[in-house]
N, C-alpha and C. Protein backbone atom coordinates (compact mmCIF):
# COMPACT_ATOMS: atom_id res chain seq x y z
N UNK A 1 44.36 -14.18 -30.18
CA UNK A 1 45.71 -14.61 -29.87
C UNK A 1 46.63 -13.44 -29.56
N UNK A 2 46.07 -12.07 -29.09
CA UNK A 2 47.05 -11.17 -29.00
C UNK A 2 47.32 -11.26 -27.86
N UNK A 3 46.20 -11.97 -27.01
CA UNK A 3 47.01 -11.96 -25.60
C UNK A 3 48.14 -12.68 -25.18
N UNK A 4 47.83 -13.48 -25.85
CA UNK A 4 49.53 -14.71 -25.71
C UNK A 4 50.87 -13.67 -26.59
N UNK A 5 50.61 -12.64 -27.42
CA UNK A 5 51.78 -11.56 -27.51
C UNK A 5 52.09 -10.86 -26.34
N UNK A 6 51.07 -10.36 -25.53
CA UNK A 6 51.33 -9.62 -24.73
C UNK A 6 51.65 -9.60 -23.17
N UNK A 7 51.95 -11.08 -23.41
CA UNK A 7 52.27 -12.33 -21.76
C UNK A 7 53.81 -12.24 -21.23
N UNK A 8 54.18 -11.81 -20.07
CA UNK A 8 55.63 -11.83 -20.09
C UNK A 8 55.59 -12.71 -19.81
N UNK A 9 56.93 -13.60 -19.39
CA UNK A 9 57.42 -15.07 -18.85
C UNK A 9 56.70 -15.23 -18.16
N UNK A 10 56.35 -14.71 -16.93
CA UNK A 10 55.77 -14.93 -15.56
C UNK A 10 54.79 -15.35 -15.73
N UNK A 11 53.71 -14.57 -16.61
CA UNK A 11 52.62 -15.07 -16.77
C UNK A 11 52.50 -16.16 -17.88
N UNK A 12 53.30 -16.72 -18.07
CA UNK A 12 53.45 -17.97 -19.44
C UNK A 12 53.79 -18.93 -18.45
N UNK A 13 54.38 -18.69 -17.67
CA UNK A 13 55.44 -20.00 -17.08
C UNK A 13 53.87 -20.33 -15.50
N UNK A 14 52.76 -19.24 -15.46
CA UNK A 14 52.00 -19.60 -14.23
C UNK A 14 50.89 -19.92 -15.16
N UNK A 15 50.54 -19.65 -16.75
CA UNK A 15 49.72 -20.37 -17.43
C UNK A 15 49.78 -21.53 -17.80
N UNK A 16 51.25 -22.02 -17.95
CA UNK A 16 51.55 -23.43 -17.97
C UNK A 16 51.51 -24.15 -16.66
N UNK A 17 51.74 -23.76 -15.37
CA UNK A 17 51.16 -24.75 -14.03
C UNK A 17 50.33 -24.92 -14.34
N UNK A 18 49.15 -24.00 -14.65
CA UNK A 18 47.56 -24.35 -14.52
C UNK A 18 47.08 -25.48 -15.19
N UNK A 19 47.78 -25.48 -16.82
CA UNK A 19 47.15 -26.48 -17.64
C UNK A 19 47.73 -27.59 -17.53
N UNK A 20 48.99 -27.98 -17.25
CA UNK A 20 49.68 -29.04 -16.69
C UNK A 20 48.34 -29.80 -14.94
N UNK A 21 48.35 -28.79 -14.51
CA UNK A 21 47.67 -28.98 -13.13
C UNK A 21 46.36 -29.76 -13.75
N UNK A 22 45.48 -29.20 -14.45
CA UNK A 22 44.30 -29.35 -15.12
C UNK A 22 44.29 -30.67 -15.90
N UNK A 23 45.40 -30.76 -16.27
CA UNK A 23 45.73 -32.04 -17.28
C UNK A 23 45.41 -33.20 -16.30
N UNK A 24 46.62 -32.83 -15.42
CA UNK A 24 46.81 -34.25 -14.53
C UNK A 24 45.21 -34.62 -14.03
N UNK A 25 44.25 -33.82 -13.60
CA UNK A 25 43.07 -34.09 -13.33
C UNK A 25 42.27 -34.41 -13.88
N UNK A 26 42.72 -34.26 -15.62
CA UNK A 26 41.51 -34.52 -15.95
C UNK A 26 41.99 -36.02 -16.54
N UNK A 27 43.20 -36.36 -16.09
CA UNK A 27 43.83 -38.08 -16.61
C UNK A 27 42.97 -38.97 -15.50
N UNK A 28 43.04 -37.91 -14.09
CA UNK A 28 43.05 -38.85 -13.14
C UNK A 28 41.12 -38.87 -13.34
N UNK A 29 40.71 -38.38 -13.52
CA UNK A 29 39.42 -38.66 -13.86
C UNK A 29 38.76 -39.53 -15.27
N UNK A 30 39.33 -39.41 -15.87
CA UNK A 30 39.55 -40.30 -16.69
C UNK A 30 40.11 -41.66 -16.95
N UNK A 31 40.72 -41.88 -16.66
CA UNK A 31 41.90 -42.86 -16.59
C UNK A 31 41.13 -44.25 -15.20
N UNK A 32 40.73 -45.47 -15.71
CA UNK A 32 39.76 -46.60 -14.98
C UNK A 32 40.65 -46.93 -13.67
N UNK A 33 39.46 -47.26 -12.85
CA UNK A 33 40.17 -47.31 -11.84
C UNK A 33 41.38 -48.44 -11.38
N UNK A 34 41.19 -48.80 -10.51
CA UNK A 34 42.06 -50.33 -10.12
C UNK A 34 41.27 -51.33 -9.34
N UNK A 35 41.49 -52.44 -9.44
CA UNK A 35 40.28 -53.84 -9.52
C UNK A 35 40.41 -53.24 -7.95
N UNK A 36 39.41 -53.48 -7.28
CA UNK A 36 39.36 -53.85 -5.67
C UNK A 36 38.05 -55.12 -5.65
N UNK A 37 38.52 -55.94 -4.87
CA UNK A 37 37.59 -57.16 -4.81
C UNK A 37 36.29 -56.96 -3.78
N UNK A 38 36.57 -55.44 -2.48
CA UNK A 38 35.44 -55.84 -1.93
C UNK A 38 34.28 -54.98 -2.92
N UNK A 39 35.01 -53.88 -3.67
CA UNK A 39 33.69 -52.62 -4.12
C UNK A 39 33.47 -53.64 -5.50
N UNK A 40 34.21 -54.49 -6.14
CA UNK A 40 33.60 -55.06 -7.55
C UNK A 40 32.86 -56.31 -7.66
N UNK A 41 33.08 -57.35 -6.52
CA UNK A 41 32.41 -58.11 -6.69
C UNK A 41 31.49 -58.43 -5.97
N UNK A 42 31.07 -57.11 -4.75
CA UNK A 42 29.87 -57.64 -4.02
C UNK A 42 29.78 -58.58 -3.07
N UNK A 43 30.88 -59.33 -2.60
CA UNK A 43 30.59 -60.54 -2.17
C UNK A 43 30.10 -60.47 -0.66
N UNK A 44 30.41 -58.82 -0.45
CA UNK A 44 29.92 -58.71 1.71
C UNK A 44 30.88 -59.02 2.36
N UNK A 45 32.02 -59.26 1.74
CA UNK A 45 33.47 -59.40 2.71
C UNK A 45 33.67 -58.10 3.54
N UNK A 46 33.55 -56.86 2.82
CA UNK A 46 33.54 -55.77 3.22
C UNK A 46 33.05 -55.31 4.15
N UNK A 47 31.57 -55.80 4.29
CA UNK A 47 30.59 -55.58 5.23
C UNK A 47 30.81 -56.08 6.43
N UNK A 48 31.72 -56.99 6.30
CA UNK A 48 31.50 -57.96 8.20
C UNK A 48 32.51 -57.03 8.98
N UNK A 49 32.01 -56.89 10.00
CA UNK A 49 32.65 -56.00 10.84
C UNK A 49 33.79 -56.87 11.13
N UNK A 50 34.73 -56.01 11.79
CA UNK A 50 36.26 -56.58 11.66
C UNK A 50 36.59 -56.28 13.47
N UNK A 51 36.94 -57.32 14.06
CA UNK A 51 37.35 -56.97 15.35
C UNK A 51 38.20 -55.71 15.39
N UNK A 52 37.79 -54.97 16.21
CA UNK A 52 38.94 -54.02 16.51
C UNK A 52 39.20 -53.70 17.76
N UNK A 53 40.56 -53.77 17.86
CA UNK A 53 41.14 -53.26 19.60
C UNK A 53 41.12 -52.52 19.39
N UNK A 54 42.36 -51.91 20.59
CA UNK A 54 42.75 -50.37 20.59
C UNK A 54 44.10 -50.34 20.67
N UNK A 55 44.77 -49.44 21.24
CA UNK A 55 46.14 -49.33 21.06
C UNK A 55 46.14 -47.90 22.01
N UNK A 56 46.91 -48.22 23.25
CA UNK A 56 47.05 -47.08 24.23
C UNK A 56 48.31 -47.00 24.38
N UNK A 57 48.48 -45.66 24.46
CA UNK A 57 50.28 -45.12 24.73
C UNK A 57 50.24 -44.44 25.97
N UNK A 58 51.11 -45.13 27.04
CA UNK A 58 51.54 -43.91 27.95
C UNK A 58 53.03 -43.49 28.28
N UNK A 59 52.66 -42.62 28.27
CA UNK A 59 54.70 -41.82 28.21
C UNK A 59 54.53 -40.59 29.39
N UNK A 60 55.04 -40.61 30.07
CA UNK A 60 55.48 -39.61 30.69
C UNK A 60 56.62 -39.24 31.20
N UNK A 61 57.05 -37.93 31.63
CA UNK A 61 58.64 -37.60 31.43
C UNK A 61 59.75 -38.00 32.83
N UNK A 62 60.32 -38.79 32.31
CA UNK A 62 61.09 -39.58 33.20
C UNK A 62 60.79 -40.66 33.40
N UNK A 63 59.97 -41.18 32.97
CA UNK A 63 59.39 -42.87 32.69
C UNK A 63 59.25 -43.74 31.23
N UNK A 64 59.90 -44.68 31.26
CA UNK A 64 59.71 -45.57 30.70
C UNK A 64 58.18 -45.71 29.46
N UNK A 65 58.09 -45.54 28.03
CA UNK A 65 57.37 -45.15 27.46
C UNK A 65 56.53 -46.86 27.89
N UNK A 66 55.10 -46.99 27.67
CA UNK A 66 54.61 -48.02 27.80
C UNK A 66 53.49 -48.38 26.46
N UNK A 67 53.22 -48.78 25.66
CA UNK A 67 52.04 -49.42 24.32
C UNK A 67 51.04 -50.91 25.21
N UNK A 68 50.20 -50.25 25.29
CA UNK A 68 49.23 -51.26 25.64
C UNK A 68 48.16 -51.52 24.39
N UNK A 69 48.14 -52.86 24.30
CA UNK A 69 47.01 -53.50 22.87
C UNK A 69 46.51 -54.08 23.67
N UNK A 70 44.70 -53.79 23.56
CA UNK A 70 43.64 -54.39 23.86
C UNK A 70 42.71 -54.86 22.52
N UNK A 71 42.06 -56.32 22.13
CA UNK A 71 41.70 -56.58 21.44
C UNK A 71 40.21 -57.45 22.42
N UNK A 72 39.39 -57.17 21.44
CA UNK A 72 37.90 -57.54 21.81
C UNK A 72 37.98 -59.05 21.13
């Protein structure tokens, strides 16, 4: 414990980020997750592919910005 005598502020006040820092990680690793229905109950909702469009932007300078949505 002599090293904690021989600590100025600076190094007290950047030993306390660390373990504060360390803390929070080791809550968040600890600490259960939150329900999600597709990863807990298996049911393959997850799995079905999901239509997806697209979404195109054209802008150019001195024109009128334009968003085009294409969906399959």
């Amino acid at each position: 414990m002599h090293y904690l005598d021989d600590m100025d502020w600076q190094q007290a006040v950047a030993l306390l980020i660390v373990a504060v820092t360390a803390g929070f990680f080791l809550r968040a690793r600890l600490r259960p997750r939150k329900f999600s229905f597709e990863r807990d109950t298996h049911c393959g909702c997850a799995s079905l592919p999901a239509t997806q469009g697209s979404i195109v932007f054209h802008a150019r300078k001195g024109e009128r910005p334009q968003i085009v949505v294409k969906s399959k």
